[in-house]
N, C-alpha and C. Protein backbone atom coordinates (compact mmCIF):
# COMPACT_ATOMS: atom_id res chain seq x y z
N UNK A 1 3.19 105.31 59.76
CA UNK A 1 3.17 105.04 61.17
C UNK A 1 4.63 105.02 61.66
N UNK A 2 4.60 105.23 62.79
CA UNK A 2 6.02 105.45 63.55
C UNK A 2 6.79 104.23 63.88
N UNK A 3 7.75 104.32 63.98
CA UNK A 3 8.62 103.28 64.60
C UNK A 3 8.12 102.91 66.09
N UNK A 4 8.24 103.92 66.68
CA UNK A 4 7.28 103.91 67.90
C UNK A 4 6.15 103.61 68.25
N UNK A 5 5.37 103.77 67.40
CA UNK A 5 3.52 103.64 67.49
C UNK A 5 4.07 102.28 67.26
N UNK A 6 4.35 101.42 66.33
CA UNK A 6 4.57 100.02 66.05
C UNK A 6 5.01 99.16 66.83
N UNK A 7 6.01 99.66 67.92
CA UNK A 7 6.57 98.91 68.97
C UNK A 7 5.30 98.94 69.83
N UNK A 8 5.29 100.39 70.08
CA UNK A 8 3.91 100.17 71.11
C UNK A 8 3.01 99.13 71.48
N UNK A 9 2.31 99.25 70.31
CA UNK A 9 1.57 98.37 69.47
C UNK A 9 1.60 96.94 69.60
N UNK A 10 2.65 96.51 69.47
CA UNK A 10 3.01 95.27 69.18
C UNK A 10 3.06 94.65 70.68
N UNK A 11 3.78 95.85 71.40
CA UNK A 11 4.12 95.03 73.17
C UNK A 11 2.54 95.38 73.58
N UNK A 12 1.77 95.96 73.27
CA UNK A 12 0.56 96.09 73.76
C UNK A 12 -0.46 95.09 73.24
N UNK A 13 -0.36 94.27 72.24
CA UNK A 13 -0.37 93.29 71.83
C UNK A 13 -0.22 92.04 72.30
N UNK A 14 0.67 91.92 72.36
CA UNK A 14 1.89 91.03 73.17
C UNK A 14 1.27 90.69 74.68
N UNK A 15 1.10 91.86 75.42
CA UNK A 15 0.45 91.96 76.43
C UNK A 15 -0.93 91.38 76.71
N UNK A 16 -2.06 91.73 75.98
CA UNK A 16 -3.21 91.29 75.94
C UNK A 16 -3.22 89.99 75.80
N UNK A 17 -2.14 89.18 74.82
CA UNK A 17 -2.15 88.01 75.03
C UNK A 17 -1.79 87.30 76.03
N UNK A 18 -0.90 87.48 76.60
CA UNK A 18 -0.46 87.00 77.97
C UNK A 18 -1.33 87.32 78.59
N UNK A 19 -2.28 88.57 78.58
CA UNK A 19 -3.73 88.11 79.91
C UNK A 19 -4.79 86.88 78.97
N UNK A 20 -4.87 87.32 78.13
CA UNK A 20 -6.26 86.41 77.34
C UNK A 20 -5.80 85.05 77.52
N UNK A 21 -4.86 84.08 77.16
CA UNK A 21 -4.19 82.90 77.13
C UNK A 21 -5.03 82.11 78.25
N UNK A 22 -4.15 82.26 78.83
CA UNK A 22 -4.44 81.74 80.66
C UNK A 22 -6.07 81.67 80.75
N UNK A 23 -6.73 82.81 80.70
CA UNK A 23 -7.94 82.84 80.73
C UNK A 23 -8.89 82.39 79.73
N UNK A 24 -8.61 81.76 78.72
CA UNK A 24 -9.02 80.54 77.26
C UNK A 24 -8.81 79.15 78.73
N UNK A 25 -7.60 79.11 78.85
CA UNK A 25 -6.91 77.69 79.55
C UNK A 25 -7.54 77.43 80.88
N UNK A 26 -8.29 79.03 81.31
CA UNK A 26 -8.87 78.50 82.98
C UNK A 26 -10.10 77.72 82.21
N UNK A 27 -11.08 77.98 81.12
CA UNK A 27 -12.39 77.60 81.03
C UNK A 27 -12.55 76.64 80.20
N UNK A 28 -11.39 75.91 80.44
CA UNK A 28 -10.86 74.43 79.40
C UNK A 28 -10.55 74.63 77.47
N UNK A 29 -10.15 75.55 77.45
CA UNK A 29 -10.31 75.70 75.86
C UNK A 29 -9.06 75.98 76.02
N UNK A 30 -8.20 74.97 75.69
CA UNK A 30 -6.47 74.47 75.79
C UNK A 30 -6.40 74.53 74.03
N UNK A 31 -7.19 73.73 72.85
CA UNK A 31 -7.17 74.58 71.60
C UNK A 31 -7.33 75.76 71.34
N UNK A 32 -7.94 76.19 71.71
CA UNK A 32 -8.79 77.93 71.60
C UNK A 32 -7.18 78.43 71.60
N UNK A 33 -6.97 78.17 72.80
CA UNK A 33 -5.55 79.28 73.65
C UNK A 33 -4.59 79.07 72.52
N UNK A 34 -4.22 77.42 72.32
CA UNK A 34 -3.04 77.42 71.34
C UNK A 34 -2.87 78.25 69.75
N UNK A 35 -3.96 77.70 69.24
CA UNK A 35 -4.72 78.25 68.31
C UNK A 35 -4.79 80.45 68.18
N UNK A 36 -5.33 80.78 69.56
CA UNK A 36 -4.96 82.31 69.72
C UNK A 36 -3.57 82.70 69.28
N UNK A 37 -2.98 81.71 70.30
CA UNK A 37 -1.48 81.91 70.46
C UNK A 37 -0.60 82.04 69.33
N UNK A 38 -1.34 80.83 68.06
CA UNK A 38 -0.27 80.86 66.86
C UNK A 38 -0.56 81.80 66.24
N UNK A 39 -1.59 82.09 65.55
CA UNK A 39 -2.15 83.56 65.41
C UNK A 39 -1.52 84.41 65.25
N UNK A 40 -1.73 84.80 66.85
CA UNK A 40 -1.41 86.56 67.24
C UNK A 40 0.38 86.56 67.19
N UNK A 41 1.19 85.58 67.02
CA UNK A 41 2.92 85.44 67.11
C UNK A 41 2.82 85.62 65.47
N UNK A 42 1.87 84.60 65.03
CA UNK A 42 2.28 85.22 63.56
C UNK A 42 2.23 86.44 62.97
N UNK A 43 1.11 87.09 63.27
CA UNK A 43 0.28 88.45 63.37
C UNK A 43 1.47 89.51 63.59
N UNK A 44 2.23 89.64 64.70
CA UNK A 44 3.27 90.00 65.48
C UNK A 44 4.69 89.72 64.61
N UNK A 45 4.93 88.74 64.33
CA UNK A 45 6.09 88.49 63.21
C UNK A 45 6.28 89.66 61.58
N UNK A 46 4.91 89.44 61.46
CA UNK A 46 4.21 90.07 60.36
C UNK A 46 4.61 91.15 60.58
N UNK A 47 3.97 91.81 61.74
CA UNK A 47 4.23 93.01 61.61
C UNK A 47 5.44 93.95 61.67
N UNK A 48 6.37 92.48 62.37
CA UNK A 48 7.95 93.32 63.33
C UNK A 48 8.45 93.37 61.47
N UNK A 49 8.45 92.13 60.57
CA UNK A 49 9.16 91.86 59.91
C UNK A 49 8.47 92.91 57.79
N UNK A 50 7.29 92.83 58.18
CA UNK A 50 7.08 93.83 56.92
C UNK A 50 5.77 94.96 56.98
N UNK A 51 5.76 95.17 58.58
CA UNK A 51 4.94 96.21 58.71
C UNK A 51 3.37 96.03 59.14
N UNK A 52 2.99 94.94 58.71
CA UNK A 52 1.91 94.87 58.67
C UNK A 52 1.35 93.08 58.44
N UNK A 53 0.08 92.49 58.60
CA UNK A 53 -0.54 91.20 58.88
C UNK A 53 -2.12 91.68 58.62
N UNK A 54 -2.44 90.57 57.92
CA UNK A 54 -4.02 90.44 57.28
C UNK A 54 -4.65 90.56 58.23
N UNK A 55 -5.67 91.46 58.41
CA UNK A 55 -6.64 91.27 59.84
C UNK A 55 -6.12 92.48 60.88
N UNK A 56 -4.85 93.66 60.12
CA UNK A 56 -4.86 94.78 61.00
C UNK A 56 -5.72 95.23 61.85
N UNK A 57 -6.25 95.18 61.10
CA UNK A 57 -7.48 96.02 61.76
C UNK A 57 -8.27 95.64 62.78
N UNK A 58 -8.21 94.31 63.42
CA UNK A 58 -8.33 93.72 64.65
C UNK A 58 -7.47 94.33 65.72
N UNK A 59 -6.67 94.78 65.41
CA UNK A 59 -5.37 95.39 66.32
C UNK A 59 -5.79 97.21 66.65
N UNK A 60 -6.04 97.24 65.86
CA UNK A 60 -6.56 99.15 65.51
C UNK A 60 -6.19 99.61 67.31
N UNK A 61 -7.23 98.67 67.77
CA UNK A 61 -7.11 99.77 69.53
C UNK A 61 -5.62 99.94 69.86
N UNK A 62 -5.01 99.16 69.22
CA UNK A 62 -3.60 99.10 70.07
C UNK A 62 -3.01 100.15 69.32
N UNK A 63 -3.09 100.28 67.68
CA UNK A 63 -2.37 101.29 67.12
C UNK A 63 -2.74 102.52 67.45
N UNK A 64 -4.11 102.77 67.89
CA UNK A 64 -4.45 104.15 68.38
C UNK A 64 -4.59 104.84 69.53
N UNK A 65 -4.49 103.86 70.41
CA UNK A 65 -3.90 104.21 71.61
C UNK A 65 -5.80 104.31 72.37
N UNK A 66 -6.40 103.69 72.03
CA UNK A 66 -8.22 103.96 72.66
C UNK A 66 -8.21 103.00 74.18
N UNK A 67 -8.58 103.15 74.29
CA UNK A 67 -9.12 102.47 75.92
C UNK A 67 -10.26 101.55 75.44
N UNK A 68 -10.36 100.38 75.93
CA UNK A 68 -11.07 99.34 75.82
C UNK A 68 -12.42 99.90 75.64
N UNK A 69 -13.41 99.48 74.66
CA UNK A 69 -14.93 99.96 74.55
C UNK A 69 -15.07 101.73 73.82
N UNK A 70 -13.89 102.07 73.51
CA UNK A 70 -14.02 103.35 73.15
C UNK A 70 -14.60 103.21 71.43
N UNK A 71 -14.98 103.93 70.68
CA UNK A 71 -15.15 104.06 69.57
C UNK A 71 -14.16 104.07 68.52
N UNK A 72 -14.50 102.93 67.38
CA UNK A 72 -13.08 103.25 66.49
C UNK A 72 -13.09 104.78 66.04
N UNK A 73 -11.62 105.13 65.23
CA UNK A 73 -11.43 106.58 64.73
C UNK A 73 -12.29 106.78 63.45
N UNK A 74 -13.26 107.48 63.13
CA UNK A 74 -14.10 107.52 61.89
C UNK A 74 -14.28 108.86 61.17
N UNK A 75 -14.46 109.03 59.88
CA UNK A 75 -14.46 110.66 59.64
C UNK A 75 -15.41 111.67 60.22
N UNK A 76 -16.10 111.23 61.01
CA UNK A 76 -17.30 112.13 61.82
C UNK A 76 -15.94 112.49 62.71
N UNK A 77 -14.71 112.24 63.25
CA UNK A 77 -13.80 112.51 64.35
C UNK A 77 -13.67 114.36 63.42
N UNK A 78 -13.57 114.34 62.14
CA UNK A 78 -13.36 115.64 61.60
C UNK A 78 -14.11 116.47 61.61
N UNK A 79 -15.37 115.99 61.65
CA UNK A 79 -16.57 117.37 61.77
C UNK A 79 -16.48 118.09 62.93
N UNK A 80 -17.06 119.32 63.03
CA UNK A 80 -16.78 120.29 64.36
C UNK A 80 -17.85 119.59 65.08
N UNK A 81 -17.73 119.74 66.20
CA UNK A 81 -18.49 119.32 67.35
C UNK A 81 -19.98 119.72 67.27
N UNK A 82 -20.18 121.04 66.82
CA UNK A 82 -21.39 121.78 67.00
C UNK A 82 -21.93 121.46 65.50
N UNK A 83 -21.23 120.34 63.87
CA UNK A 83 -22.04 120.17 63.04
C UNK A 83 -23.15 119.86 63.15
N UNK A 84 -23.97 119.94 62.16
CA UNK A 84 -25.73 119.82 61.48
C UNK A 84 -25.35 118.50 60.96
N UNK A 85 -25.71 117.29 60.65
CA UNK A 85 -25.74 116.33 60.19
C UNK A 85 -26.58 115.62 60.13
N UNK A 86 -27.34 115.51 58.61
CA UNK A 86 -28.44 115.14 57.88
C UNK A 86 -28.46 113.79 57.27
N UNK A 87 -29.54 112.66 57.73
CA UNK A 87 -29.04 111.13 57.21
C UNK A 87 -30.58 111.10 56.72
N UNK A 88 -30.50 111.10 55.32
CA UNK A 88 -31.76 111.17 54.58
C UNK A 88 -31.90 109.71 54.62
N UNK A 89 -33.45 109.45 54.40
CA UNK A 89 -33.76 108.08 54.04
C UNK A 89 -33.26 107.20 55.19
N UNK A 90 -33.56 107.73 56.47
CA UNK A 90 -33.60 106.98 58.03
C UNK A 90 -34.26 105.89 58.24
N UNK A 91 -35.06 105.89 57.66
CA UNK A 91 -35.99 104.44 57.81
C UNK A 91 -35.07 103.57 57.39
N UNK A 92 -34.37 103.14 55.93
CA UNK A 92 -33.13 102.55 55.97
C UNK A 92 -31.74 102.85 56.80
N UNK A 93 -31.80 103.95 56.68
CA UNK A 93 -30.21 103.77 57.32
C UNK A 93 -30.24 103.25 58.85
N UNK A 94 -31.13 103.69 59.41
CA UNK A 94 -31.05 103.08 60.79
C UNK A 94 -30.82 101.92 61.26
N UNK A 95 -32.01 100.73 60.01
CA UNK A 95 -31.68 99.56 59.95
C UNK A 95 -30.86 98.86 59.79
N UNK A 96 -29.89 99.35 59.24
CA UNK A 96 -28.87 99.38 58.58
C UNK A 96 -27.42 99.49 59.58
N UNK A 97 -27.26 100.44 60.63
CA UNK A 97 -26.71 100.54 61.40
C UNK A 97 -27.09 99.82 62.62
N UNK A 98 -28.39 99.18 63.07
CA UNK A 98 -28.70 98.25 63.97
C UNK A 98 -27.90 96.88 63.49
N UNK A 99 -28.25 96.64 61.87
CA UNK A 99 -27.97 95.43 61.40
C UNK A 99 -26.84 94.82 61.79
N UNK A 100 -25.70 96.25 60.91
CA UNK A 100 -24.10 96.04 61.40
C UNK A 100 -23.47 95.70 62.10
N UNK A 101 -24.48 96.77 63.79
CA UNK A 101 -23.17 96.35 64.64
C UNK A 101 -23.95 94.94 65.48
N UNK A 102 -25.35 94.66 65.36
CA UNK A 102 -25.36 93.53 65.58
C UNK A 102 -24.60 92.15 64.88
N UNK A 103 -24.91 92.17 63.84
CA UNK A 103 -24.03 91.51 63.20
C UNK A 103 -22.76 91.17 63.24
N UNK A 104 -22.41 92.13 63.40
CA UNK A 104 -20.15 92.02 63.50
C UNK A 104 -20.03 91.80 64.95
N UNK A 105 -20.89 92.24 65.75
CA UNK A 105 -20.77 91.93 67.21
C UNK A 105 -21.05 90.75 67.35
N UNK A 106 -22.16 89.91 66.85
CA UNK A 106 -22.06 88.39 67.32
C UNK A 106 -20.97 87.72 66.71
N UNK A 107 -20.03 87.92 65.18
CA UNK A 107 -19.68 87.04 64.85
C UNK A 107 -18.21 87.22 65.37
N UNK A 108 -17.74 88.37 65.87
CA UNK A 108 -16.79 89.14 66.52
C UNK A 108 -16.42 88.02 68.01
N UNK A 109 -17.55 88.01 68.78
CA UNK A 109 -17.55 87.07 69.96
C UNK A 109 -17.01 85.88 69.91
N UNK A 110 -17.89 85.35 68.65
CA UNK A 110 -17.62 84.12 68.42
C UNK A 110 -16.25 83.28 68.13
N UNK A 111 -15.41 84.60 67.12
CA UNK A 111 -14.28 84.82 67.21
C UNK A 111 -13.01 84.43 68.43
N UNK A 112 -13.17 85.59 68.76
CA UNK A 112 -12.92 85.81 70.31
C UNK A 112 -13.22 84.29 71.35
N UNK A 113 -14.62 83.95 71.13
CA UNK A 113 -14.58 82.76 71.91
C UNK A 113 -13.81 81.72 71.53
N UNK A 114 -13.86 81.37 70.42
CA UNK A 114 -12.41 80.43 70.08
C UNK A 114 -11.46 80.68 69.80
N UNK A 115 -10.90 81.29 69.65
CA UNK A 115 -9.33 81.65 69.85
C UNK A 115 -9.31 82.64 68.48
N UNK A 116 -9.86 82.89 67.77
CA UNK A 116 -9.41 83.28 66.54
C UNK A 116 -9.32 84.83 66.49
N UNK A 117 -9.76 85.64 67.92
CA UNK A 117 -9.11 86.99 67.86
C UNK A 117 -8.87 86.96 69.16
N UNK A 118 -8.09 88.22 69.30
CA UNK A 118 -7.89 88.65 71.06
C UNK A 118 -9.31 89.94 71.30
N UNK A 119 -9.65 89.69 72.52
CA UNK A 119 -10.98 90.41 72.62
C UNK A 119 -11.13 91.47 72.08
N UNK A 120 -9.62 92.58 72.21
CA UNK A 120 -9.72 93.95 71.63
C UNK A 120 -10.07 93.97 70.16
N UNK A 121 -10.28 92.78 68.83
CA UNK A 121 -11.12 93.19 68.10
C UNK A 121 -12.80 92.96 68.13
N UNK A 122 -13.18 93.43 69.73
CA UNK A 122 -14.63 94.18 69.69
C UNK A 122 -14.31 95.49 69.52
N UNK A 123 -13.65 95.66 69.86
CA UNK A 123 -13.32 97.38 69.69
C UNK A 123 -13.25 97.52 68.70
N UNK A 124 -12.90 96.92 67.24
CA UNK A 124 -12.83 97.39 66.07
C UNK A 124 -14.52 96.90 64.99
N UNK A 125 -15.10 97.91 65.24
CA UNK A 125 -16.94 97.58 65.27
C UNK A 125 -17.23 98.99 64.22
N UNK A 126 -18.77 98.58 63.68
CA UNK A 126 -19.25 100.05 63.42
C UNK A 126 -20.03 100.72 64.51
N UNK A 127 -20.09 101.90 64.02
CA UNK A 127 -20.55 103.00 65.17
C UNK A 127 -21.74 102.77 65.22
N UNK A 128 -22.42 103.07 66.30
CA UNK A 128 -23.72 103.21 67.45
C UNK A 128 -24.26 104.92 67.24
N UNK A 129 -25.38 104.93 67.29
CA UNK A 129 -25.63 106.53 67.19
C UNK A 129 -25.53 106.66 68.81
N UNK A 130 -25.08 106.53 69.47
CA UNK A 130 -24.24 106.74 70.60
C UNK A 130 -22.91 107.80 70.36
N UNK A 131 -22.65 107.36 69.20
CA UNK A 131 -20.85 107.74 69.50
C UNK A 131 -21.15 108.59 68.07
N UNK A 132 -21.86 109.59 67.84
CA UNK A 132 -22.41 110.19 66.89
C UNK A 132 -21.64 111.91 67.78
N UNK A 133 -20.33 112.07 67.21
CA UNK A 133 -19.61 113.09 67.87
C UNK A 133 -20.14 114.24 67.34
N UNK A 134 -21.21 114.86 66.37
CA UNK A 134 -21.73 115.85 66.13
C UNK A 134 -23.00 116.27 67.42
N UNK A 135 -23.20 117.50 67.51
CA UNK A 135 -24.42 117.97 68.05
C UNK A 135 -25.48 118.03 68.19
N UNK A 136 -25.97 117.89 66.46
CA UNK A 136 -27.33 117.33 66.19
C UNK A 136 -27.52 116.69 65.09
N UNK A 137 -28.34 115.67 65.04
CA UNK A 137 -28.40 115.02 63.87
C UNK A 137 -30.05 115.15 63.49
N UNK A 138 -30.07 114.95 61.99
CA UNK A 138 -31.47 115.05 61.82
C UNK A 138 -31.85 114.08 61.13
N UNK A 139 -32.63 113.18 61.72
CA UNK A 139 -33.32 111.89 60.47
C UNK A 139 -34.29 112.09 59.78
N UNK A 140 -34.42 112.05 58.89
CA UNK A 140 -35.31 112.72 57.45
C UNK A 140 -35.62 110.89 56.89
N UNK A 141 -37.27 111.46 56.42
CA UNK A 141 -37.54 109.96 55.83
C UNK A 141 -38.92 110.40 54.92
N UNK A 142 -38.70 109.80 54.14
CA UNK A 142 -40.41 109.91 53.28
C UNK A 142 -40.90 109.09 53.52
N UNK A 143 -42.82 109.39 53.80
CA UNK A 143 -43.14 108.28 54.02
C UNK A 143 -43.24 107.44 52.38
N UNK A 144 -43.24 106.08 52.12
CA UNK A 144 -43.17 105.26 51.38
C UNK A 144 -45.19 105.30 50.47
N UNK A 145 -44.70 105.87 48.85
CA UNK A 145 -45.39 105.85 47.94
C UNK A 145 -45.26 104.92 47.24
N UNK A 146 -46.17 104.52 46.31
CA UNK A 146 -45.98 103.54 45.45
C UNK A 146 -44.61 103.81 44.48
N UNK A 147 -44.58 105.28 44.33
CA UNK A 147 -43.36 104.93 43.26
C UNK A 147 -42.15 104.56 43.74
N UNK A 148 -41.97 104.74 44.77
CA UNK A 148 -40.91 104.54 45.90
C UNK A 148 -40.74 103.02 45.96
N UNK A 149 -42.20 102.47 46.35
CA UNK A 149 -41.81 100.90 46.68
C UNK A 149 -41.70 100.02 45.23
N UNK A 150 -41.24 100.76 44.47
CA UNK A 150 -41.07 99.75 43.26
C UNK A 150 -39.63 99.13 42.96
């Protein structure tokens, strides 16, 4: 990563906190805020001073430059637009991808609601067959035999 992307980064960082703060402190959560606050300076220290802080990846939107609610970067970004893409055994995987981003999304909030991230790690989530950047996808499933359900 660049010298540049990192500054970026960091004042864009930097930034989000100075809006989020205040707005912990309008809805009485004066811990929450402090608590954010030590955090994300340490987070920020971390990073000015050896590159990097546990929990990068809460930051991701800022290193990649996405717009709030956009999709993280994933290797489907490499397939051509017009790929065929085949997810055998849909009956699980689907569940599977409902599970996730429900999952990381509530505990993500919860986060966020007390101080322990800055909102932009909702943005760092699994994907939605929404944001499925291929053309067509095909869900393939057997129906379920006994030898199967063993």
């Amino acid at each position: 990563m660049s010298e540049e992307t990192r500054l970026g980064a960091m004042e864009s960082i930097r930034a989000e906190l100075d809006w989020w703060r205040p707005e912990l402190e309008k809805q009485g959560k004066i811990i929450e805020a402090q608590r954010l606050y030590q955090r994300t300076m340490f987070d920020l220290e971390m990073m000015k001073e050896i590159g990097y802080c546990h929990g990068i990846e809460n930051y991701s939107r800022h290193f990649s430059g996405r717009l709030p609610g956009e999709a993280p970067p994933t290797l489907l970004d490499y397939l051509p637009h017009d790929a065929l893409m085949f997810l055998d055994e849909s009956h699980q995987t689907v569940r599977s991808f409902t599970a996730c981003t429900t999952a990381t999304g509530s505990r993500k909030e919860v986060l966020v609601g007390h101080g322990f991230r800055l909102p932009s790690a909702l943005d760092n989530r699994p994907l939605t067959s929404r944001n499925s950047s291929t053309a067509s996808t095909n869900w393939s499933m057997c129906p379920p035999r006994p030898a199967r359900m063993s």
